[in-house]
PDB file of N, CA and C in Angstrom:
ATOM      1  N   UNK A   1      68.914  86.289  97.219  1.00  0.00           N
ATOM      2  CA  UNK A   1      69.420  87.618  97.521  1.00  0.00           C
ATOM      3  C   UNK A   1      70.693  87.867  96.713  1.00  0.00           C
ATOM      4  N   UNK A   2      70.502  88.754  96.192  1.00  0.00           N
ATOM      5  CA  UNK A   2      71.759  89.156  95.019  1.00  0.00           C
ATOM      6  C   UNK A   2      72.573  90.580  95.563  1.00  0.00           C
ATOM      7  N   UNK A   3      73.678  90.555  96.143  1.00  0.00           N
ATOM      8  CA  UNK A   3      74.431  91.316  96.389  1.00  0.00           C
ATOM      9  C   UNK A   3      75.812  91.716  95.904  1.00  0.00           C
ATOM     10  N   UNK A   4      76.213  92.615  95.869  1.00  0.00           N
ATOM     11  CA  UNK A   4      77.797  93.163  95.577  1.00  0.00           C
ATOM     12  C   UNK A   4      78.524  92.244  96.084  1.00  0.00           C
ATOM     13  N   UNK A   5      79.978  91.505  95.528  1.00  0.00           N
ATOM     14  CA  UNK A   5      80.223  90.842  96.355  1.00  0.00           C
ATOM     15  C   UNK A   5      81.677  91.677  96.405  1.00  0.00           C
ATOM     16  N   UNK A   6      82.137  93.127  95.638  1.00  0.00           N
ATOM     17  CA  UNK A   6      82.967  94.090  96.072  1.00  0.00           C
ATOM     18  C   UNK A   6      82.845  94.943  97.243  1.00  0.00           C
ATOM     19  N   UNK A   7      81.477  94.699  97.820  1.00  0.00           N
ATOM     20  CA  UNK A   7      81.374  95.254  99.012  1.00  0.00           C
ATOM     21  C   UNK A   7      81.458  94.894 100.205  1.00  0.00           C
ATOM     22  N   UNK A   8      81.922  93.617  99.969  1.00  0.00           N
ATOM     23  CA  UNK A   8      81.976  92.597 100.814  1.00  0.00           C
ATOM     24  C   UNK A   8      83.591  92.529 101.307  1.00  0.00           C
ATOM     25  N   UNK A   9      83.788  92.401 100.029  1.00  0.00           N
ATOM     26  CA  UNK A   9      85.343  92.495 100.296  1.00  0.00           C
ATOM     27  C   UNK A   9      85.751  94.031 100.486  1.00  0.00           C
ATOM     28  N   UNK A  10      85.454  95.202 100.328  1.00  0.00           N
ATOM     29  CA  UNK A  10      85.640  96.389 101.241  1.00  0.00           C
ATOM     30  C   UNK A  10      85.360  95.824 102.785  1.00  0.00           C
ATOM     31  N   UNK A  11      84.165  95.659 103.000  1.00  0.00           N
ATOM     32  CA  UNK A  11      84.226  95.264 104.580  1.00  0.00           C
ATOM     33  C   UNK A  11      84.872  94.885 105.381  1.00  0.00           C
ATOM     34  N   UNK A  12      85.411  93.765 104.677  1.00  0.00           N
ATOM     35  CA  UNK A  12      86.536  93.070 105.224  1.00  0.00           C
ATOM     36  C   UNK A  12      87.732  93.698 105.233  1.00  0.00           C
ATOM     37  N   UNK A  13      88.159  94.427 104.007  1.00  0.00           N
ATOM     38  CA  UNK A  13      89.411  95.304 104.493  1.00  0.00           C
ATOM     39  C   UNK A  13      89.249  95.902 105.265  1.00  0.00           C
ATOM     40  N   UNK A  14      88.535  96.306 105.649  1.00  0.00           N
ATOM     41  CA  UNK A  14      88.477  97.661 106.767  1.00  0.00           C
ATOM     42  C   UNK A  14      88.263  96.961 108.397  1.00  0.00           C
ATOM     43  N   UNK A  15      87.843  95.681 108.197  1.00  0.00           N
ATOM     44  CA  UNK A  15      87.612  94.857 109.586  1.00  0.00           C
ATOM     45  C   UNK A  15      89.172  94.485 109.401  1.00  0.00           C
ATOM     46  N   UNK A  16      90.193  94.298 108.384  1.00  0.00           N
ATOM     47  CA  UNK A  16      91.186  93.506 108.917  1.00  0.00           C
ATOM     48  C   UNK A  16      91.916  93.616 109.876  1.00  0.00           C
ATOM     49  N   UNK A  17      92.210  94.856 110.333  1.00  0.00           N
ATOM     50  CA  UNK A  17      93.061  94.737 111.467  1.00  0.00           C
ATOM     51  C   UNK A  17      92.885  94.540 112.786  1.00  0.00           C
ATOM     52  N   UNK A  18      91.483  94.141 112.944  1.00  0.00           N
ATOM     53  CA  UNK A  18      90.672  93.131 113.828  1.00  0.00           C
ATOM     54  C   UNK A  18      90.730  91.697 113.533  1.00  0.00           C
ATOM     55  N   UNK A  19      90.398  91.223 112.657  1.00  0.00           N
ATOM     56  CA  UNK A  19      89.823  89.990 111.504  1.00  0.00           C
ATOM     57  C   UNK A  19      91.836  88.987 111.252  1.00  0.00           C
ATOM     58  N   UNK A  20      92.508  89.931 111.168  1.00  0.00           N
ATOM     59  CA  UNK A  20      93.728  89.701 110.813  1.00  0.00           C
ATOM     60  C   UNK A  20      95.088  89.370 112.238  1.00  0.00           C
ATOM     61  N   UNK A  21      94.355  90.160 113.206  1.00  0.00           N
ATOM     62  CA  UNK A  21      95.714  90.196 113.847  1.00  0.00           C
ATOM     63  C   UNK A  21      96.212  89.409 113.752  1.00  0.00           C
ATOM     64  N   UNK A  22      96.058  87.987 114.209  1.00  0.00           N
ATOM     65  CA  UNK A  22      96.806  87.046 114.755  1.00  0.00           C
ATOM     66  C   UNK A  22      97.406  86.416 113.641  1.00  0.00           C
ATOM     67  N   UNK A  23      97.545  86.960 112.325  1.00  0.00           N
ATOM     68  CA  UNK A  23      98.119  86.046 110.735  1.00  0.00           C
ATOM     69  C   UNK A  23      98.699  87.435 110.542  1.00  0.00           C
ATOM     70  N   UNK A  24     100.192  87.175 110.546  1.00  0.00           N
ATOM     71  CA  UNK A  24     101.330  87.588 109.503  1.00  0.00           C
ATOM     72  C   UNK A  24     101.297  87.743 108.503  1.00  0.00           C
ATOM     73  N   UNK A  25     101.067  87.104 108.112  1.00  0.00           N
ATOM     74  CA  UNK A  25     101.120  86.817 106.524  1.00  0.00           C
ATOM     75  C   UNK A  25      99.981  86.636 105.547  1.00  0.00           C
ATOM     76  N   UNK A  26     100.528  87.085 104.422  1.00  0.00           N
ATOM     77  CA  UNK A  26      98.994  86.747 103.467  1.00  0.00           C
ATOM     78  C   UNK A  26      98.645  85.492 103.062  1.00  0.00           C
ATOM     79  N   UNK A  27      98.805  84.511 102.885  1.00  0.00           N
ATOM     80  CA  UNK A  27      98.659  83.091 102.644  1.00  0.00           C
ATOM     81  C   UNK A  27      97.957  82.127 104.212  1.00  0.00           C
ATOM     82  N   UNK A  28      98.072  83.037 105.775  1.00  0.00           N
ATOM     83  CA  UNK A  28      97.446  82.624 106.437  1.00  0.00           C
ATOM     84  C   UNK A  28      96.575  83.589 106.511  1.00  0.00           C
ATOM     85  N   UNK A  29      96.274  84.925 106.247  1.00  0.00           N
ATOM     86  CA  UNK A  29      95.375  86.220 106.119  1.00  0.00           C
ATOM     87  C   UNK A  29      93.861  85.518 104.596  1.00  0.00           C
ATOM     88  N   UNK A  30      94.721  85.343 103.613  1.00  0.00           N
ATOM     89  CA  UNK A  30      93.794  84.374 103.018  1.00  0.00           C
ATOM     90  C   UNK A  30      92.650  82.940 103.784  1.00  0.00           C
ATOM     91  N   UNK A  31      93.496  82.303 104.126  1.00  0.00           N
ATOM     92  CA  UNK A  31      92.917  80.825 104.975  1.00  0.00           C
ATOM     93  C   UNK A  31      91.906  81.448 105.813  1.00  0.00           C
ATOM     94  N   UNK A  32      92.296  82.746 106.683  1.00  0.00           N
ATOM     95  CA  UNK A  32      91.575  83.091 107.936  1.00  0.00           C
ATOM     96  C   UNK A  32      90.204  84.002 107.446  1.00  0.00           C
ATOM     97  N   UNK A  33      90.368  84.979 105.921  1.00  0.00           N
ATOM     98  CA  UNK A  33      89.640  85.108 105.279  1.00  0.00           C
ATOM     99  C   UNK A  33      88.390  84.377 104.513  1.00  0.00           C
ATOM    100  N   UNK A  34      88.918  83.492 104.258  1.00  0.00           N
ATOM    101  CA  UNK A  34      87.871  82.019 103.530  1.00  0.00           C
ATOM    102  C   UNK A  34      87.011  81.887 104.337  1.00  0.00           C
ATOM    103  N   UNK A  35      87.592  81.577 105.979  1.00  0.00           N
ATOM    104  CA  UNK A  35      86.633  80.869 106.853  1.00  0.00           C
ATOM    105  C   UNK A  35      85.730  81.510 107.355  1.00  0.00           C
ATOM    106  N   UNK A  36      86.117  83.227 107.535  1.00  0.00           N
ATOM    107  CA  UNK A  36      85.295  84.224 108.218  1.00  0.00           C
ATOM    108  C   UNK A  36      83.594  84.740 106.769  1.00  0.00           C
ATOM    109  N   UNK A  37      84.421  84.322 105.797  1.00  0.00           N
ATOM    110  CA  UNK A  37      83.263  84.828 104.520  1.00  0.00           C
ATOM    111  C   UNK A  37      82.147  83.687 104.491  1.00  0.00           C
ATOM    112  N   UNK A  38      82.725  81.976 104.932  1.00  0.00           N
ATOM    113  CA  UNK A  38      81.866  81.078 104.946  1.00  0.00           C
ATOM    114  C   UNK A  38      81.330  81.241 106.335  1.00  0.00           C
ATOM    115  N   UNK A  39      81.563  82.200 107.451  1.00  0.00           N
ATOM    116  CA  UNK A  39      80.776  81.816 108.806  1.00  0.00           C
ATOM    117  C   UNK A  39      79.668  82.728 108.352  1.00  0.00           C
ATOM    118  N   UNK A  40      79.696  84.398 107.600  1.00  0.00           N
ATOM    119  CA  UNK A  40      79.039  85.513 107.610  1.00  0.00           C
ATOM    120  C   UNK A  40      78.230  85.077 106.177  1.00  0.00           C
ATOM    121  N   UNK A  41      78.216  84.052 105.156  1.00  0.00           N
ATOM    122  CA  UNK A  41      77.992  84.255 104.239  1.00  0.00           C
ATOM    123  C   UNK A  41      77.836  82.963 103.690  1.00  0.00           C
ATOM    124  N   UNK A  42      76.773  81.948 104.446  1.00  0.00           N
ATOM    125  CA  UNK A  42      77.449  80.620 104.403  1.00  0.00           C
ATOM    126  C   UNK A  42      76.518  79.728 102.868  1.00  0.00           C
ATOM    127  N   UNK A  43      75.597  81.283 102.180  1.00  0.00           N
ATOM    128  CA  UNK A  43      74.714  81.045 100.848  1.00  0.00           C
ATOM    129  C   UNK A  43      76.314  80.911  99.787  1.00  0.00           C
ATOM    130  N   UNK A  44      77.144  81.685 100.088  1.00  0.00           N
ATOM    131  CA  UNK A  44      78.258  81.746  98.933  1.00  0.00           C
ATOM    132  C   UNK A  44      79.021  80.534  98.623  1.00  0.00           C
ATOM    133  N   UNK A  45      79.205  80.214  97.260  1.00  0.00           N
ATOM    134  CA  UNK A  45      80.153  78.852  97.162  1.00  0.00           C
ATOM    135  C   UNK A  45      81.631  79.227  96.796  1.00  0.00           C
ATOM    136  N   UNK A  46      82.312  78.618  96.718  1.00  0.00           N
ATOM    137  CA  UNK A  46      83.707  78.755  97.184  1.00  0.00           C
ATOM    138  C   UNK A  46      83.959  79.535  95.811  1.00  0.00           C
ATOM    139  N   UNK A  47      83.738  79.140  94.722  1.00  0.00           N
ATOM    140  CA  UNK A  47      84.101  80.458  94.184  1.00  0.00           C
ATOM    141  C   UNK A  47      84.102  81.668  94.082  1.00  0.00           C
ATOM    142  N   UNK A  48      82.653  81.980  94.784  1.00  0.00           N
ATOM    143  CA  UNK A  48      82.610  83.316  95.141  1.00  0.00           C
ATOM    144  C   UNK A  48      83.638  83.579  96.499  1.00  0.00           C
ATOM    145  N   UNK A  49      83.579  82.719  97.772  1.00  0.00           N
ATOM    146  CA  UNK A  49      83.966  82.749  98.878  1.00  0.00           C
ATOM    147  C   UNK A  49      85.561  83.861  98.362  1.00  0.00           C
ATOM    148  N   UNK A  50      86.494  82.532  97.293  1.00  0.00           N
ATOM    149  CA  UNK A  50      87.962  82.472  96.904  1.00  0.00           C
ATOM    150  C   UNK A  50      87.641  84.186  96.116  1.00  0.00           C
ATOM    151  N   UNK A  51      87.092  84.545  95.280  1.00  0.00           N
ATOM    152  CA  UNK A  51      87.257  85.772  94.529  1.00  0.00           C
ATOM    153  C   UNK A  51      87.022  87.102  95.774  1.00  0.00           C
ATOM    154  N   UNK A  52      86.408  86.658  96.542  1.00  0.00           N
ATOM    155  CA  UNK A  52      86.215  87.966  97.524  1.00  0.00           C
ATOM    156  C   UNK A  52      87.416  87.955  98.345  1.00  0.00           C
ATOM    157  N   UNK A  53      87.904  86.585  99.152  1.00  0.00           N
ATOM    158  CA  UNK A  53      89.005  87.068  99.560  1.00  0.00           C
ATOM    159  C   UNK A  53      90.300  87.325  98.980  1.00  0.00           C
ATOM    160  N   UNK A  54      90.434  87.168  97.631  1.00  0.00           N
ATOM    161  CA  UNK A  54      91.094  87.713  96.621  1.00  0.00           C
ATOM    162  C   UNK A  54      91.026  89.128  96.782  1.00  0.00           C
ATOM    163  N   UNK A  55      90.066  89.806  96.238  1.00  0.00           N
ATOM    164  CA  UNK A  55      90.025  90.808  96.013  1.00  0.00           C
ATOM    165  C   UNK A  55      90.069  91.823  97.334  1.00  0.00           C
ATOM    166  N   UNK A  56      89.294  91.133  98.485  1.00  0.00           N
ATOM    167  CA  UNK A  56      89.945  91.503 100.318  1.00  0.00           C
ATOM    168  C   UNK A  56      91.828  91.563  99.818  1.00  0.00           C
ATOM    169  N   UNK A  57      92.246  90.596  99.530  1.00  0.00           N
ATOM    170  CA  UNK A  57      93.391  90.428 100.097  1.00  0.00           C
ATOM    171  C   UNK A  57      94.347  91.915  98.824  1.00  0.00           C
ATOM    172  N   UNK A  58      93.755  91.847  97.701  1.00  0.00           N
ATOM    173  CA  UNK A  58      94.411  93.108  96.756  1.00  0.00           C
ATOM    174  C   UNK A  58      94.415  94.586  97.363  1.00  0.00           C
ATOM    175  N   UNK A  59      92.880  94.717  98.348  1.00  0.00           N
ATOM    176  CA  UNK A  59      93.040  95.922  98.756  1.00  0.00           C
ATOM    177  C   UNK A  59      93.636  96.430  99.883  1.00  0.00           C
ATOM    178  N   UNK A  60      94.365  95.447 100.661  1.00  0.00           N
ATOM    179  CA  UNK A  60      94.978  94.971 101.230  1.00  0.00           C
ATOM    180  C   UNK A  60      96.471  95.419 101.231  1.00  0.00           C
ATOM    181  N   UNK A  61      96.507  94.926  99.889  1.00  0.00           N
ATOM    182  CA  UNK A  61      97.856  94.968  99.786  1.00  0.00           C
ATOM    183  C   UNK A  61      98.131  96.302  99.113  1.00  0.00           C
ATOM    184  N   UNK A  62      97.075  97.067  98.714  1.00  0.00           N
ATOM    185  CA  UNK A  62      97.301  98.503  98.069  1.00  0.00           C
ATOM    186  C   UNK A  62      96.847  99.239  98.924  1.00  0.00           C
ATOM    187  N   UNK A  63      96.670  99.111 100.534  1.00  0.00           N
ATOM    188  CA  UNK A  63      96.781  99.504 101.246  1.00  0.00           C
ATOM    189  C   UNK A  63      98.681  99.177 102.528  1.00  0.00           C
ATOM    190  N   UNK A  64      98.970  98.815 101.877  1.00  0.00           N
ATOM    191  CA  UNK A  64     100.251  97.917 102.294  1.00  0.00           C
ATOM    192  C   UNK A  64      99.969  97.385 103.307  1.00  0.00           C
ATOM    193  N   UNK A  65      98.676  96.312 103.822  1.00  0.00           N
ATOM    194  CA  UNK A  65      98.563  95.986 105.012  1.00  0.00           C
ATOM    195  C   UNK A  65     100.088  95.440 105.331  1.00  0.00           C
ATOM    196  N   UNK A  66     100.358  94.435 104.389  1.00  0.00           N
ATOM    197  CA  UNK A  66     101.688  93.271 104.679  1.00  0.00           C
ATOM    198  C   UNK A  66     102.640  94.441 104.712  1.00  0.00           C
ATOM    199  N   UNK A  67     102.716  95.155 105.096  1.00  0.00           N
ATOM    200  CA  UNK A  67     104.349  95.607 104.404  1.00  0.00           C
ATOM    201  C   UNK A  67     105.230  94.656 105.587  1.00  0.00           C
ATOM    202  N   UNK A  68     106.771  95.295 104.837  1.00  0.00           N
ATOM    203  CA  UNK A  68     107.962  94.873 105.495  1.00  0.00           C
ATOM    204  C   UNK A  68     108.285  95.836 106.443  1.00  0.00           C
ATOM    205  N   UNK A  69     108.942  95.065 107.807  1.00  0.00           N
ATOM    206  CA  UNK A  69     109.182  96.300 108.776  1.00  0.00           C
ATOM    207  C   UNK A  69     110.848  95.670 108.939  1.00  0.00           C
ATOM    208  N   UNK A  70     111.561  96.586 108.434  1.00  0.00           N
ATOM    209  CA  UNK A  70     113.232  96.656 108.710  1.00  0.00           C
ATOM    210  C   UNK A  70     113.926  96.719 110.289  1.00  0.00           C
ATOM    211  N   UNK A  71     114.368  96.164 110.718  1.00  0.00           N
ATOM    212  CA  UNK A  71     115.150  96.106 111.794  1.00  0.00           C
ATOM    213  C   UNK A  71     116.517  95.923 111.355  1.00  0.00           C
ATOM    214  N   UNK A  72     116.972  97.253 112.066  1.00  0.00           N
ATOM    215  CA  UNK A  72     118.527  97.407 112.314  1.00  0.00           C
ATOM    216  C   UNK A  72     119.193  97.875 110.586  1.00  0.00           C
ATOM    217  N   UNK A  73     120.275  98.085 110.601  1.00  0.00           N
ATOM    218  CA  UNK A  73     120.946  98.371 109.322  1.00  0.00           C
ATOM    219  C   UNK A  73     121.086  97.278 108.499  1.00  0.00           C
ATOM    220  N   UNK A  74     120.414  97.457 107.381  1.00  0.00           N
ATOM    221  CA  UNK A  74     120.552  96.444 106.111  1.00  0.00           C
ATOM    222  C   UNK A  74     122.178  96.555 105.657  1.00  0.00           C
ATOM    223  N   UNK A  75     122.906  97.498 105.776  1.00  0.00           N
ATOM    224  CA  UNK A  75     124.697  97.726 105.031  1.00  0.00           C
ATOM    225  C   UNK A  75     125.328  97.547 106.445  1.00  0.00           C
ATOM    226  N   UNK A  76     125.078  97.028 107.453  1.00  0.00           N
ATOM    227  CA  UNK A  76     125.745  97.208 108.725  1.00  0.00           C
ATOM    228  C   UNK A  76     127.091  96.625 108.044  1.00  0.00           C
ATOM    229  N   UNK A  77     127.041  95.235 107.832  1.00  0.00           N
ATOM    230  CA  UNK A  77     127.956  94.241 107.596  1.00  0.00           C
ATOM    231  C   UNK A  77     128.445  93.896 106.324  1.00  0.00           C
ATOM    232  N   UNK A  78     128.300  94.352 105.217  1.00  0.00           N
ATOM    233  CA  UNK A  78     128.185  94.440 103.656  1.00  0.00           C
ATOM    234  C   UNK A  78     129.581  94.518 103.425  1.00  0.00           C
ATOM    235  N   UNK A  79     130.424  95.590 104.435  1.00  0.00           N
ATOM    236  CA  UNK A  79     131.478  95.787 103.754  1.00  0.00           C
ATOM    237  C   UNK A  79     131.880  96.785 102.444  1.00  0.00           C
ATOM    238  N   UNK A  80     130.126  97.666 102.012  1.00  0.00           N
ATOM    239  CA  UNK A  80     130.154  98.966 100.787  1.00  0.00           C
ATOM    240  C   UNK A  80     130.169  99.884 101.751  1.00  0.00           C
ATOM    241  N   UNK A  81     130.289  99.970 103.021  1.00  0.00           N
ATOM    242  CA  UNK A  81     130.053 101.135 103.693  1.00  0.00           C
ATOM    243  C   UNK A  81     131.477 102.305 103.217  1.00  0.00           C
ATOM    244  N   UNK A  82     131.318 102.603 102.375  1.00  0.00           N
ATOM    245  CA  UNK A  82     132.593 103.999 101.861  1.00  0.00           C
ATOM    246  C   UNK A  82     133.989 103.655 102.768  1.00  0.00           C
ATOM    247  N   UNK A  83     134.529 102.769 101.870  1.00  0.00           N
ATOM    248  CA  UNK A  83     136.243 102.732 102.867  1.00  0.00           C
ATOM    249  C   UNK A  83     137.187 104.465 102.691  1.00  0.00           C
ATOM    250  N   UNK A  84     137.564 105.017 103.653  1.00  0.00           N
ATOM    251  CA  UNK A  84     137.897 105.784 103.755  1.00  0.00           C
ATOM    252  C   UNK A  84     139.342 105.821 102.802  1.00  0.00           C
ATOM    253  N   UNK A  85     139.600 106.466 102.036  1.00  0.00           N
ATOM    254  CA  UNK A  85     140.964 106.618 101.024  1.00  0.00           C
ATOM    255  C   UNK A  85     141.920 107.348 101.482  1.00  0.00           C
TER     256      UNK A  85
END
């Protein structure tokens, strides 16, 4: 059976925020990726496995799954806050 394996990795972006919750980060979002492509897909060998969640993990990130979430004032304490003259 010969399939897309870009469609595969669409799928998965769109499952991630199911597929993902419990990983922070992309380097455990990867690991948790690998394992879910070898449970659904267990004809694929790791090179294919590694390029799909590659390419999962790019759309991903051009979706900003990872972004950064800021808490509190980054200049609180800096000391550039405009000294009054």
């Amino acid at each position: 059976m010969i399939f897309d394996l870009r469609l595969l990795a669409q799928d998965l972006a769109q499952r991630a925020g199911d597929l993902l919750r419990p990983v922070p980060d992309r380097n455990g979002a990867k690991r948790l990726l690998l394992a879910e492509i070898e449970v659904e897909h267990p004809a694929l060998g790791a090179t294919e496995r590694a390029q799909v969640a590659d390419w999962t993990l790019a759309l991903l990130e051009a979706d900003d799954f990872f972004g950064v979430e800021y808490v509190g004032n980054p200049f609180a304490d800096s000391g550039e806050a405009g000294d009054p003259d």
